[in-house]
Protein backbone atom coordinates (compact mmCIF):
# COMPACT_ATOMS: atom_id res chain seq x y z
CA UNK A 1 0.00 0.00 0.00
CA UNK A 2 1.61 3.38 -0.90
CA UNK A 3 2.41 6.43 1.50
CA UNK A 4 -0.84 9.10 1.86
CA UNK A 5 0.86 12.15 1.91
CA UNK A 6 -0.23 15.53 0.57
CA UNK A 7 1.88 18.93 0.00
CA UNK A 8 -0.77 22.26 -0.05
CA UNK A 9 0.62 25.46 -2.33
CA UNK A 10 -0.79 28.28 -0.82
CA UNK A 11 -2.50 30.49 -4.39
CA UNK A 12 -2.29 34.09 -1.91
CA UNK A 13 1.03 33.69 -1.12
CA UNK A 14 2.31 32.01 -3.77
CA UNK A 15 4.50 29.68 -1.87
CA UNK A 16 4.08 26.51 0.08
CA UNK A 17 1.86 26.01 3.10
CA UNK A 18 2.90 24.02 5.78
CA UNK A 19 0.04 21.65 6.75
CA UNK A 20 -0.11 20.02 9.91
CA UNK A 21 -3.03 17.94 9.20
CA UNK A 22 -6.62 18.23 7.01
CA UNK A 23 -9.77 18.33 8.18
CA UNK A 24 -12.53 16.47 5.99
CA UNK A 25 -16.07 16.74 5.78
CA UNK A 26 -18.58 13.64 6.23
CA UNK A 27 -18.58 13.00 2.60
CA UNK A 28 -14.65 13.14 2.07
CA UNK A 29 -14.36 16.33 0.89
CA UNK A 30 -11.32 18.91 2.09
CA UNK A 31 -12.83 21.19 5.08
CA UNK A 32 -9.68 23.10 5.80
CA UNK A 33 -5.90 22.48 6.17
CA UNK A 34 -4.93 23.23 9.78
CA UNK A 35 -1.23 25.31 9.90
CA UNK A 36 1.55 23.40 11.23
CA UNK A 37 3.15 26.83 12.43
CA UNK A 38 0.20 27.76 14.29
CA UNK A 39 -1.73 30.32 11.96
CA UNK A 40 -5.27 30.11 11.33
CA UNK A 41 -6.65 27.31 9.31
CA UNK A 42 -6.28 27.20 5.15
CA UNK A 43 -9.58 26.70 3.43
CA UNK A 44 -9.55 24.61 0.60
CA UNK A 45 -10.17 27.30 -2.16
CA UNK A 46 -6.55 29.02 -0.89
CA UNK A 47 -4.79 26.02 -1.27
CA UNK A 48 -3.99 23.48 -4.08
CA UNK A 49 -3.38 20.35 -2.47
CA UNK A 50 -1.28 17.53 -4.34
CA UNK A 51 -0.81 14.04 -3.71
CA UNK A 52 1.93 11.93 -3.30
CA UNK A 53 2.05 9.55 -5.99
CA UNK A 54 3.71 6.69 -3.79
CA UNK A 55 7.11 6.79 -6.47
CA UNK A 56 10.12 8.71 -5.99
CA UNK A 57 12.60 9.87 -9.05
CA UNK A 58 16.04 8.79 -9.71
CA UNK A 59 17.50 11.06 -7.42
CA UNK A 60 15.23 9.75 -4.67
CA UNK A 61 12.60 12.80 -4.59
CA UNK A 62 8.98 12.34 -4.12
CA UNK A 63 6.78 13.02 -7.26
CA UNK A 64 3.37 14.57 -6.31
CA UNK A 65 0.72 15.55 -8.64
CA UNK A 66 1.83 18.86 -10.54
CA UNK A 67 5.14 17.97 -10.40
CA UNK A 68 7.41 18.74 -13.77
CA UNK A 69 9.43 16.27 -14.63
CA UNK A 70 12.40 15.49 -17.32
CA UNK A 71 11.96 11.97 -18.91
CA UNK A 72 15.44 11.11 -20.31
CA UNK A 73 14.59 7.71 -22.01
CA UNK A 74 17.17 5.61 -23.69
CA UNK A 75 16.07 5.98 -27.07
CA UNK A 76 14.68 9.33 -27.57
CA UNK A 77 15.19 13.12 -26.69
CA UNK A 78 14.75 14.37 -22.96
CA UNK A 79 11.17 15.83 -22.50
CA UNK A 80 9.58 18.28 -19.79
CA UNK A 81 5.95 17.20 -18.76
CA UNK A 82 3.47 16.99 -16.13
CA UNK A 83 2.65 14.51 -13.67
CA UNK A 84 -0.99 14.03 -13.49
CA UNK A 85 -3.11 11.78 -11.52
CA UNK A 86 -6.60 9.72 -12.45
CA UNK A 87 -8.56 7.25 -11.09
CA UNK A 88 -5.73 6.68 -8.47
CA UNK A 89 -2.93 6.13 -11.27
CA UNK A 90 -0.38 8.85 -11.82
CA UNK A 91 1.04 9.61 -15.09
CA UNK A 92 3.39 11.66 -17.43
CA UNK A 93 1.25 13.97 -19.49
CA UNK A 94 1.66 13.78 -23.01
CA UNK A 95 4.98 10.93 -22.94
CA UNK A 96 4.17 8.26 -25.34
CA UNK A 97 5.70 9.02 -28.57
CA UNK A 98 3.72 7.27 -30.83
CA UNK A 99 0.51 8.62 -29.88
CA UNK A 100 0.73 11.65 -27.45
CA UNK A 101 -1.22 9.74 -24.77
CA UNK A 102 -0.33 9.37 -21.22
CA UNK A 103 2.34 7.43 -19.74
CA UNK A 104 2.18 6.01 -15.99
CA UNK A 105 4.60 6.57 -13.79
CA UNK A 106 5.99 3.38 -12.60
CA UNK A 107 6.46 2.18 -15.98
CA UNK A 108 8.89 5.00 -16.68
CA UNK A 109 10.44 5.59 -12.48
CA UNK A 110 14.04 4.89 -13.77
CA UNK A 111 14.07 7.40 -16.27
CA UNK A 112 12.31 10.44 -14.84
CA UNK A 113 13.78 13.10 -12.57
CA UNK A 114 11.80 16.21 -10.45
CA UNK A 115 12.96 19.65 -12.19
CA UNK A 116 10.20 21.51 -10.02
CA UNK A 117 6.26 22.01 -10.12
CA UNK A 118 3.29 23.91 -12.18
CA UNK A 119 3.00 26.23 -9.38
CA UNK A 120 6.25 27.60 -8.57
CA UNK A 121 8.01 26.89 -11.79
CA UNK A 122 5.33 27.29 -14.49
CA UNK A 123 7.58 28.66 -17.14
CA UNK A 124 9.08 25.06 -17.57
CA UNK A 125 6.32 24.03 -18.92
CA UNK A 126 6.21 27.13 -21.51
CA UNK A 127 2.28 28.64 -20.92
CA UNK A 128 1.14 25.28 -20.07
CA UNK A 129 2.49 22.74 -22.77
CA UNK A 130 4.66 20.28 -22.64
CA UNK A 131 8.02 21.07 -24.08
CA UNK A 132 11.35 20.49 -23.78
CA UNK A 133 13.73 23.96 -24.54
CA UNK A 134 16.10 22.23 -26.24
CA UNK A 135 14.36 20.86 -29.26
CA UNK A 136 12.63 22.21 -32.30
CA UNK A 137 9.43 20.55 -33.23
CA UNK A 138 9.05 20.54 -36.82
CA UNK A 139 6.81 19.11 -39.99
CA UNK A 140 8.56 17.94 -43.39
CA UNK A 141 7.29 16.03 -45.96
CA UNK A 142 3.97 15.10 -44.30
CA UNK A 143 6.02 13.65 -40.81
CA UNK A 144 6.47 15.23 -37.56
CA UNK A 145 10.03 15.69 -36.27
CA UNK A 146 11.81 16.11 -33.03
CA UNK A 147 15.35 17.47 -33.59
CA UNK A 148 18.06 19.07 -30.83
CA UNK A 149 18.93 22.64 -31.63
CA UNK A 150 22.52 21.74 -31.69
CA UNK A 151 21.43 19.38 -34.43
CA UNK A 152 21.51 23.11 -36.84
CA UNK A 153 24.13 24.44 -37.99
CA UNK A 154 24.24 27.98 -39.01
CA UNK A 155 25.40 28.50 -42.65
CA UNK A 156 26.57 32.26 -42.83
CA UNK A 157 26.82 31.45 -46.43
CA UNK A 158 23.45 29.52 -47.83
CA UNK A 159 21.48 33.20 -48.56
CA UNK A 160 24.85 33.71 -50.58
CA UNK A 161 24.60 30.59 -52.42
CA UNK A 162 20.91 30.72 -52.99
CA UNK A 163 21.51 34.06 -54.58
CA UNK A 164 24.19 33.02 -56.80
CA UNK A 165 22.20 29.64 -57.88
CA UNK A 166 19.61 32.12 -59.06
């Protein structure tokens, strides 16, 4: 049976909450996030909780829901996505290759690392999709490609040519 743990970002103050315990209602449902350091209560609409997803990276690091990751698989490029969670499964957003569907988690634990989260490091994601800052994403001939940008090279001299094939 995996850990329950939760970790709350407080939306107001844009940082972490530390949460001593939550309080649920009857039917399950978040009531408020009592403060480990003694200030009044969270309500659920301050805070965004995430779960744990029971896993930890290579390094050793938890991964809880919202948490960006970088997949470095053995046979493709390193990617930057999102760990969601449904239906009690967690998953990498976006990872399979072949069809742009969702990947879970324990399938892939030896080849993803925690690079930080949606709330506090949203600009690794890039406005929300999942990217990696060090590839191009390109169409030719009808098929999508994936290619590093140290895969250009810069050709001071092609307009030159062009011009003089003209």
């Amino acid at each position: 049976m995996r850990e329950i743990k939760f970790r709350a970002w407080s939306k107001e103050e844009e940082c972490w909450a530390s949460i001593d315990s939550i309080a649920l209602c009857d039917d399950g449902s978040v009531a408020y996030l009592v403060s480990a350091d003694g200030e009044p209560p969270y309500l659920e609409e301050d805070v965004e909780l995430m779960r744990y997803t029971g896993l930890d990276d290579i390094n050793g690091k938890p991964i809880y829901e919202d948490d960006i990751v970088k997949s470095n698989y053995k046979y493709a490029q390193p990617k930057i996505s999102q760990i969601i969670m449904e239906d009690g499964n967690s998953y990498i957003a976006g990872e399979d290759l072949a069809t742009g569907n969702e990947m879970l988690v324990s399938d892939h634990i030896d080849e993803i690392e925690v690079i930080g989260n949606v709330h506090a490091n949203p600009e690794l994601l890039k406005g929300g999709e999942m990217s990696n800052p060090e590839t191009t994403e390109y169409s030719h001939n009808g098929a999508d490609w994936i290619v590093q940008e140290s895969d250009f090279i810069k050709d001071d001299n092609k307009e030159d040519e062009d011009e003089t094939r003209d």
